[in-house]
Protein backbone atom coordinates (compact mmCIF):
# COMPACT_ATOMS: atom_id res chain seq x y z
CA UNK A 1 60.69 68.38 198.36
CA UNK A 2 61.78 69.39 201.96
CA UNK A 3 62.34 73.00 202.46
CA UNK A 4 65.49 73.05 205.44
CA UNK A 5 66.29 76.41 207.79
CA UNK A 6 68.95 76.42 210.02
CA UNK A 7 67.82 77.79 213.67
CA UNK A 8 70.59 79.80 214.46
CA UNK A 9 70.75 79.49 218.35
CA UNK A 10 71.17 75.27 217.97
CA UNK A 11 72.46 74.99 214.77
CA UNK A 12 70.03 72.28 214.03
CA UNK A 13 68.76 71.75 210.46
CA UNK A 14 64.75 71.76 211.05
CA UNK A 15 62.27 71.41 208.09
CA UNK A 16 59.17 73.81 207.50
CA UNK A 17 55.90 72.64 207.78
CA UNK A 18 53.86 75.18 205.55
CA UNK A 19 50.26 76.54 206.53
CA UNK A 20 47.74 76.00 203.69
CA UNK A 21 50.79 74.88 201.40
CA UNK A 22 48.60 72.72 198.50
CA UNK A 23 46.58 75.78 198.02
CA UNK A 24 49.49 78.14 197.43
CA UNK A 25 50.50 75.86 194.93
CA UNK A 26 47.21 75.94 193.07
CA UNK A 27 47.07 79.23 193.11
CA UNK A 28 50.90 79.35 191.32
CA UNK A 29 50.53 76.20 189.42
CA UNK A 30 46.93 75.84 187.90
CA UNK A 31 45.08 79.35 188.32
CA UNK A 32 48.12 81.18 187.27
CA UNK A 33 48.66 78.93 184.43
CA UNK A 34 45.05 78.54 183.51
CA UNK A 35 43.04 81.49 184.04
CA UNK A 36 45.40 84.38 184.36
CA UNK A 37 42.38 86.63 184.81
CA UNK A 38 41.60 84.87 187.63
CA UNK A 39 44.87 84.55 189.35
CA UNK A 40 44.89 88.84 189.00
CA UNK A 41 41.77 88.24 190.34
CA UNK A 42 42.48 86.36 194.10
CA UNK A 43 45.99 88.45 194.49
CA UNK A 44 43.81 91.59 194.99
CA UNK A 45 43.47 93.97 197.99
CA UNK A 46 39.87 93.31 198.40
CA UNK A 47 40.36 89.46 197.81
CA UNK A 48 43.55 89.66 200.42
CA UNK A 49 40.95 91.50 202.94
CA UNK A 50 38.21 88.54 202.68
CA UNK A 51 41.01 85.67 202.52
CA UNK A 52 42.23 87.34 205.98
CA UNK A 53 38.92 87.64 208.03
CA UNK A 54 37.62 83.98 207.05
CA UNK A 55 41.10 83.00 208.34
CA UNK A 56 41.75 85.06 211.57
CA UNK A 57 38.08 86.15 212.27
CA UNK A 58 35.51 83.89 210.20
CA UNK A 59 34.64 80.41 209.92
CA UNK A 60 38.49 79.15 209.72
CA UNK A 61 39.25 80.89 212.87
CA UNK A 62 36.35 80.14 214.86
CA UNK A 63 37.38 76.11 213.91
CA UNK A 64 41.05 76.33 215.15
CA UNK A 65 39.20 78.05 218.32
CA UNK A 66 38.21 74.91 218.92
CA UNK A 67 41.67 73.41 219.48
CA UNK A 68 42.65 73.95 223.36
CA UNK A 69 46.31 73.56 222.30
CA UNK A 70 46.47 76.26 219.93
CA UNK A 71 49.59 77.88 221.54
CA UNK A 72 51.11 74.81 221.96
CA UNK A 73 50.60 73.61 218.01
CA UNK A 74 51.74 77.29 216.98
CA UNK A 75 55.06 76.77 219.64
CA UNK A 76 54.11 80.17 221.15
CA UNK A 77 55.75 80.63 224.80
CA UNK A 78 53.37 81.97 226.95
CA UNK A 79 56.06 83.53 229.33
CA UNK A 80 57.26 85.62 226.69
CA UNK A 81 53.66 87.33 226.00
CA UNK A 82 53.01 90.59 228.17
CA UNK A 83 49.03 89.29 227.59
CA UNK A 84 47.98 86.23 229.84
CA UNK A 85 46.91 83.06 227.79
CA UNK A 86 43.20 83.55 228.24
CA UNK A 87 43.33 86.45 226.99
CA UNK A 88 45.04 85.69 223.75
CA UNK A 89 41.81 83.56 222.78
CA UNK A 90 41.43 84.37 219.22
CA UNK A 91 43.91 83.43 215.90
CA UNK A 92 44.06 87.57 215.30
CA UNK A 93 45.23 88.08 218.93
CA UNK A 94 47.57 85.34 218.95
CA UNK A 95 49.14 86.90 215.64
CA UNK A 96 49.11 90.47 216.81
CA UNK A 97 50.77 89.53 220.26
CA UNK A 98 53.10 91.70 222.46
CA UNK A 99 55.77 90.00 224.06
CA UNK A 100 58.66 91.01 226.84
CA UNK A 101 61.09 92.00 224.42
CA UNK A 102 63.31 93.53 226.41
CA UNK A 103 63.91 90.31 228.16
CA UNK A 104 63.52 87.93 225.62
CA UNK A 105 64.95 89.23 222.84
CA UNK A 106 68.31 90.71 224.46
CA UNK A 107 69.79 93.20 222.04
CA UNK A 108 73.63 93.63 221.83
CA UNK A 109 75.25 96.85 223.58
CA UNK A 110 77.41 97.38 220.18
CA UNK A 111 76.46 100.95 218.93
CA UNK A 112 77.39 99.50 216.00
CA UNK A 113 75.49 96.32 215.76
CA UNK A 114 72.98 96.30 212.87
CA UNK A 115 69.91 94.14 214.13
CA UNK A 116 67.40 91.60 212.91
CA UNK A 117 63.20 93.85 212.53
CA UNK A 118 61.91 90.67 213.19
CA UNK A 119 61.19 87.14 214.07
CA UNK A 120 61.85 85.40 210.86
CA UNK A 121 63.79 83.21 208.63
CA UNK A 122 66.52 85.20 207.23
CA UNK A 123 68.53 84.83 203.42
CA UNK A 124 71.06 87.18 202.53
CA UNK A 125 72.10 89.13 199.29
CA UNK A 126 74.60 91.32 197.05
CA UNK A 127 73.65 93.28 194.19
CA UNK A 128 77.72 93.38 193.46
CA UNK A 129 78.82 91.02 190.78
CA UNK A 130 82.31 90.06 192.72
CA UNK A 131 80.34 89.14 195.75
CA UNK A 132 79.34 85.97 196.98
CA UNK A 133 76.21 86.24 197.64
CA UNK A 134 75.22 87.77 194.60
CA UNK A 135 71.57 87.32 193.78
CA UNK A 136 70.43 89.84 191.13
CA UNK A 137 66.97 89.91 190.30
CA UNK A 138 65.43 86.79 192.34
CA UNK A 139 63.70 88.01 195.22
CA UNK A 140 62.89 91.69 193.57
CA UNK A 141 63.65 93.84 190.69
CA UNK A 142 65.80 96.33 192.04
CA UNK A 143 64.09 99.14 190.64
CA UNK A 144 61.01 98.27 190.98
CA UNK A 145 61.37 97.79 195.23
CA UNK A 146 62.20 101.87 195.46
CA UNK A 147 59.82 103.13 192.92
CA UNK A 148 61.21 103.78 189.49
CA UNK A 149 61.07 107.30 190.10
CA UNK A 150 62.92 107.64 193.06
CA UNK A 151 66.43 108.43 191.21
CA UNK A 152 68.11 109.13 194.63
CA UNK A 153 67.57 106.28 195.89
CA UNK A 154 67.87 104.01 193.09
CA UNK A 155 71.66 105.82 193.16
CA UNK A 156 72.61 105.61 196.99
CA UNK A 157 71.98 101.96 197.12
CA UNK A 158 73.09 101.02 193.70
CA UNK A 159 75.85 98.20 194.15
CA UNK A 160 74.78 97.52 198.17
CA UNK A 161 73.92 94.39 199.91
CA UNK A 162 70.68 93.26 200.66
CA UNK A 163 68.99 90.95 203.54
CA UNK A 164 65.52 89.18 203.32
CA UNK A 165 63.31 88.67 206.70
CA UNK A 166 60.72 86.20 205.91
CA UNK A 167 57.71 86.06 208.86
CA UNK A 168 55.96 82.67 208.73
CA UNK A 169 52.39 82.73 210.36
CA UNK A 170 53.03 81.71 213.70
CA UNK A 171 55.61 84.25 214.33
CA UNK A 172 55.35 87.49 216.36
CA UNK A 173 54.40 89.90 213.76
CA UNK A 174 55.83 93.59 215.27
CA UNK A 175 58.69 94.92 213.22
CA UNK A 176 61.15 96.68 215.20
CA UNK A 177 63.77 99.51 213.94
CA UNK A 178 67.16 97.84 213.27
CA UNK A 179 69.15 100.54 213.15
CA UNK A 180 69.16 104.25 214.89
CA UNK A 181 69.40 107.37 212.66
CA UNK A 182 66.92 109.63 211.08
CA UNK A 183 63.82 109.07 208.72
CA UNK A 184 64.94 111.03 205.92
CA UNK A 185 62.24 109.75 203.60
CA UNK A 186 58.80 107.26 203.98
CA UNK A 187 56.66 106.14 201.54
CA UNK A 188 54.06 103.51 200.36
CA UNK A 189 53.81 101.58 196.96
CA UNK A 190 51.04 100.29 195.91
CA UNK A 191 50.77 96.92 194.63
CA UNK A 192 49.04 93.52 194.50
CA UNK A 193 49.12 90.72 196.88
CA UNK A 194 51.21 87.71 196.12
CA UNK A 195 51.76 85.16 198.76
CA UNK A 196 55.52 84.97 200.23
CA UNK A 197 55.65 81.02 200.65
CA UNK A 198 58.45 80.00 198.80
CA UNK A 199 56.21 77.92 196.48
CA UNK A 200 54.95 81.32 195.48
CA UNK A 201 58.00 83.32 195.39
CA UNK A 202 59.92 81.25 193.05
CA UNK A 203 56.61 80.80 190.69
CA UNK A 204 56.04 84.81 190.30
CA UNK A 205 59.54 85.57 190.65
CA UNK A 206 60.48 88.93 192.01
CA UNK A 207 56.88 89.05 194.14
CA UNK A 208 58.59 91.33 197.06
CA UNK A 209 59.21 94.05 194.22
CA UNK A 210 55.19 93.53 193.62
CA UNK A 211 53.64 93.53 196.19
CA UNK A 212 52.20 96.57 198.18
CA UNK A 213 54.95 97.61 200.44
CA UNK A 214 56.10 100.59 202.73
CA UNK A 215 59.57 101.98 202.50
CA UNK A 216 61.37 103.65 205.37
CA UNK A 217 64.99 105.81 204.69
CA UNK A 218 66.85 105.89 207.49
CA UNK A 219 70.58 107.97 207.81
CA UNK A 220 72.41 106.63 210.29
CA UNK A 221 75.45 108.90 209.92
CA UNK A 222 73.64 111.01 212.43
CA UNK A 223 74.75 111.70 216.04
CA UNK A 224 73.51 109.32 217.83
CA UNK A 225 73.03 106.54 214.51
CA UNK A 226 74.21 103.07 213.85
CA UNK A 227 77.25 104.60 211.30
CA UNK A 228 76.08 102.32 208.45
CA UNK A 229 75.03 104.96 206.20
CA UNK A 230 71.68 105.25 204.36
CA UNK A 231 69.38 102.05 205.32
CA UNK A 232 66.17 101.08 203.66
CA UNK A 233 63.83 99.17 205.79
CA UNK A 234 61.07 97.85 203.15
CA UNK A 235 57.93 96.27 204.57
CA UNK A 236 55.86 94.21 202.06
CA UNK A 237 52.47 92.78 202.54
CA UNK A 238 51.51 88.93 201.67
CA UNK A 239 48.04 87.41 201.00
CA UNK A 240 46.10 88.34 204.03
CA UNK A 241 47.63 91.15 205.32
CA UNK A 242 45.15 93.48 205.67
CA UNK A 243 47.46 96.54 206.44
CA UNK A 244 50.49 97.65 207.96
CA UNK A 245 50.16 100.01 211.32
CA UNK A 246 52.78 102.34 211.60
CA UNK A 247 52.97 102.34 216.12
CA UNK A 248 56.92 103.53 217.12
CA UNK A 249 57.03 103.59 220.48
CA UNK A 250 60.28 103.87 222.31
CA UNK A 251 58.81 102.37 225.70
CA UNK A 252 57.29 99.12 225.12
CA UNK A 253 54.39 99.46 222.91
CA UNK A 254 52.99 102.70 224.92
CA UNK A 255 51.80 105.89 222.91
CA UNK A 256 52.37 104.22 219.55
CA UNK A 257 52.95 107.14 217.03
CA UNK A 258 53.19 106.69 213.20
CA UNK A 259 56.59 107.08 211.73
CA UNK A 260 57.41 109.65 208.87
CA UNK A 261 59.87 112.14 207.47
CA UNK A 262 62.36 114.17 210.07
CA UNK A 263 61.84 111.18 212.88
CA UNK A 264 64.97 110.28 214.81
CA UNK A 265 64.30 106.41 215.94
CA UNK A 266 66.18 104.65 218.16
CA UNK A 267 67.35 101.03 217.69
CA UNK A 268 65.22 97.63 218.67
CA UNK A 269 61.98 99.27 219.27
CA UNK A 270 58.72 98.18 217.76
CA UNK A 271 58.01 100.62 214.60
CA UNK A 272 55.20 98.51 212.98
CA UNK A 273 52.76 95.48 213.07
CA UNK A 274 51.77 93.12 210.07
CA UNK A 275 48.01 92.76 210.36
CA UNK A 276 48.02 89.19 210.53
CA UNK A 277 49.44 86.36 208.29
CA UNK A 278 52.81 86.37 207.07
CA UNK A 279 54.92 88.72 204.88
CA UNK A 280 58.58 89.86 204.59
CA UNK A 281 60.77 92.43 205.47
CA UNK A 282 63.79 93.62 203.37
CA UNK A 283 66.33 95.68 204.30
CA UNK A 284 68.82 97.18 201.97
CA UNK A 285 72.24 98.54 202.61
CA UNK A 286 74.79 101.40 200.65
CA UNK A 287 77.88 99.21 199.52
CA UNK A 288 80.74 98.60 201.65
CA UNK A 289 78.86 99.93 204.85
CA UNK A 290 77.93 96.55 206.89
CA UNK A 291 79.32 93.46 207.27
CA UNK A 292 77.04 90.39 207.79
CA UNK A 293 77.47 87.92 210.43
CA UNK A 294 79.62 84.83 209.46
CA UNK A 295 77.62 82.58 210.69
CA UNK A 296 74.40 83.79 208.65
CA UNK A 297 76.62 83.78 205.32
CA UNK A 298 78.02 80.42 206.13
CA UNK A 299 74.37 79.11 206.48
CA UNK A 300 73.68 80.09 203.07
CA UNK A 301 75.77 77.28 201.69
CA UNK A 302 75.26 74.83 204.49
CA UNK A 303 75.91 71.58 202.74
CA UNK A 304 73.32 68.41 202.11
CA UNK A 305 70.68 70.43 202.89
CA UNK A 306 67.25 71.00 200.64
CA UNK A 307 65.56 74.50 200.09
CA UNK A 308 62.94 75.66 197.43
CA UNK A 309 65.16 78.62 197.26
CA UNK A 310 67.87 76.55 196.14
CA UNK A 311 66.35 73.98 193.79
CA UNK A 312 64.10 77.49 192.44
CA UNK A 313 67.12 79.85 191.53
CA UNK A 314 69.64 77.30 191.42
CA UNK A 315 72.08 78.20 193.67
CA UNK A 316 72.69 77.78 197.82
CA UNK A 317 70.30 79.72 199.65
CA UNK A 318 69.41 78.50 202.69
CA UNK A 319 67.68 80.56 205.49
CA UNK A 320 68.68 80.92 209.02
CA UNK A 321 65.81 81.74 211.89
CA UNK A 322 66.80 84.99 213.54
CA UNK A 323 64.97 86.86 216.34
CA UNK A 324 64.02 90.23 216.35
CA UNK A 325 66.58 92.67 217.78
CA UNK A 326 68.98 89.62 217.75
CA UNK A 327 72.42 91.05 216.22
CA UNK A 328 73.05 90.68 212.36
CA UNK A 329 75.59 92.95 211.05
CA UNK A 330 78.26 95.19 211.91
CA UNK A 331 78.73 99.01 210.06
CA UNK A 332 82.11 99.43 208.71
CA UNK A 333 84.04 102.43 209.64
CA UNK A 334 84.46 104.72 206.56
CA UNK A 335 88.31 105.71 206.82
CA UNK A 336 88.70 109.36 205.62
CA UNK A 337 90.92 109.65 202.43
C-alpha cells in the first residue's frame, strides 16, 4: 500500500518513497518471524555501527558517489546549506549538513509558541482517554520511554499529550530546542536498534520505547521559558545511527557544548545531531499545558487518504511534514484558583 503525508506549507497529499524499504520488511517479516535469534542479532549496536559505515562511508556510499545528481535525487536546496555543494561530496556530509536556519526556517516571535526540533513528518498523540487523539500504547509504552524507575517523571506527565517527529534519510538531521526553560534532568537509555520505517514500527510495536534513546527535562515555568510546564524532548536512535552528539550552541552551530542538568536553553537553536540515517524525536507534554495546531490535528484524519499508520493501528493517523523551528503548539495559561 501507499503510505500518504500531508506537506503542510501546500497542503498537497504526497506519497513516501522509502529508502531500502523491501529489506526493512525482511527484516520484520521473515528474520523476525524465522530466526528470532537472528533478528536480536542485526538490531544490535555493533550491527547498527557496520550497517551505517557500508551505507554512508563504505561500498554503498562510495556507489551513490557516483551519481552527479545526488542533491538533486535527495531534493536538498543548496541555497539553504551554509557548506558550498562541492564540499558536501560525501552521503555522511550531505546527512550531517548545516543549513541557514535563521533564514530558512523563520521561527515565530510568540514567546509562547511551542516549536517543531526538526525536519520531519509529524503524528500527534493523547495519553487521555476523552481525547481525540488518543493513542495509548502504539508508538511506545509509556513507561518504558522514561525509564521505569523514574517515578517523577512517570507522575508529571501522566495523562499529557504527546507528538512524534519522524526524520526520513534525506532530511537535515540537527535537532533544535523547541522550547526555552531549564534542563532540570538528562539522561540516556540504553537499548537496541529497531528501524523507524513504518513497516518496522507497526511490526515491533512500541520500537521508540526500545530503542536507545536520550531524554532531556526541560521546565519552562522559568523566567524567561515557553510557560508550558515540564517538557520532555526524547531523542531515539534507528538502525544506523551511530550516536547522538549533544552540540547546543546559541549562535549558529559555533562552540557546540553538550547539554546537561542546570542548563538554561533558549528556543530554536540546534541542541543535537543524529549521526546519520533516520530516527525520531518525541516530545511529551504535562496535561492541559499546550494546545496543538489545528491544522496538524485536522491532518490526522484527512479523509481518502492511505497510511501504514492507519491500516497498522487501525485508526486515522496521518503525518504532516513540519520544519524545524516551524511553530506547532501554543502553552496554555494556567489561571490561578
Amino acid at each position: 500500500m501507499h503510505h500518504h503525508y500531508v506537506e503542510r506549507d501546500t497542503r498537497r497529499i504526497k506519497t513516501e518513497q522509502f529508502y531500502g524499504d523491501q529489506a526493512v520488511q525482511f527484516l520484520y517479516s521473515r528474520i523476525r518471524e524465522q530466526s528470532s535469534w537472528l533478528f536480536r542479532r542485526l538490531t544490535t549496536a555493533r550491527i547498527s555501527r557496520v550497517l551505517g559505515h557500508m551505507n554512508y562511508d563504505g561500498i554503498l556510499a562510495k556507489r551513490m558517489n557516483n551519481y552527479l545528481d545526488i542533491h538533486q535525487q535527495l531534493n536538498i536546496n543548496p541555497g539553504e546549506c551554509l557548506d558550498a555543494p562541492e564540499k558536501l561530496n560525501s552521503l555522511r556530509r550531505i546527512f550531517e549538513r548545516k543549513i541557514r536556519y535563521g533564514v530558512c526556517r523563520p521561527m515565530p516571535n510568540d514567546p509562547r509558541a511551542v516549536v517543531s526540533p526538526a525536519d520531519s513528518r509529524m503524528l500527534l498523540g493523547s495519553f487521555q482517554e476523552e481525547s481525540g487523539m488518543f493513542i495509548k500504547d502504539k508508538f511506545f509504552d509509556y513507561e518504558e520511554m522514561f525509564g521505569v524507575n523514574k517515578r517523577t517523571w512517570l507522575s508529571a506527565f501522566r495523562d499529557g499529550d504527546f507528538a512524534v517527529f519522524r526524520l526520513t534519510p534525506e532530511k537535515y538531521h540537527y535537532n533544535h530546542t523547541p522550547v526555552a526553560g531549564k534542563i532540570i534532568d538528562f539522561y540516556q537509555i540504553p537499548g537496541v536498534y529497531h528501524a523507524c520505517n513504518p513497516h518496522a514500527v507497526i511490526s515491533v510495536v512500541t520500537p521508540y520505547s526500545k530503542n536507545k534513546r536520550v531524554v532531556t527535562i526541560v521546565d519552562t515555568d522559568v523566567e524567561g521559558g515557553t510557560k508550558a510546564g515540564l517538557v520532555a524532548m526524547i531523542e531515539v536512535v534507528a538502525l544506523m545511527i551511530g550516536d547522538i552528539a549533544q552540540c547546543y550552541s546559541e549562535k549558529q552551530y559555533e562552540s557546540p557544548v553538550s547539554v546537561g542538568t542546570g542548563m538554561f536553553v533558549k528556543k530554536g537553536v540546534p541542541k543535537s545531531l543524529f549521526r546519520p540515517g533516520s530516527s525520531t524525536v518525541v516530545l511529551i507534554f504535562q496535561k492541559d499545558r499546550v494546545h496543538f495546531a489545528d491544522d496538524i490535528a485536522a491532518n490526522m484524519f484527512y479523509p481518502d487518504v492511505e497510511s501504514i499508520f492507519s491500516r497498522g493501528f487501525g485508526k486515522p493517523l496521518i503525518e504532516t511534514e513540519v520544519k524545524v523551528r516551524s511553530f506547532i503548539a501554543s502553552s496554555l495559561v494556567i489561571l490561578n484558583k
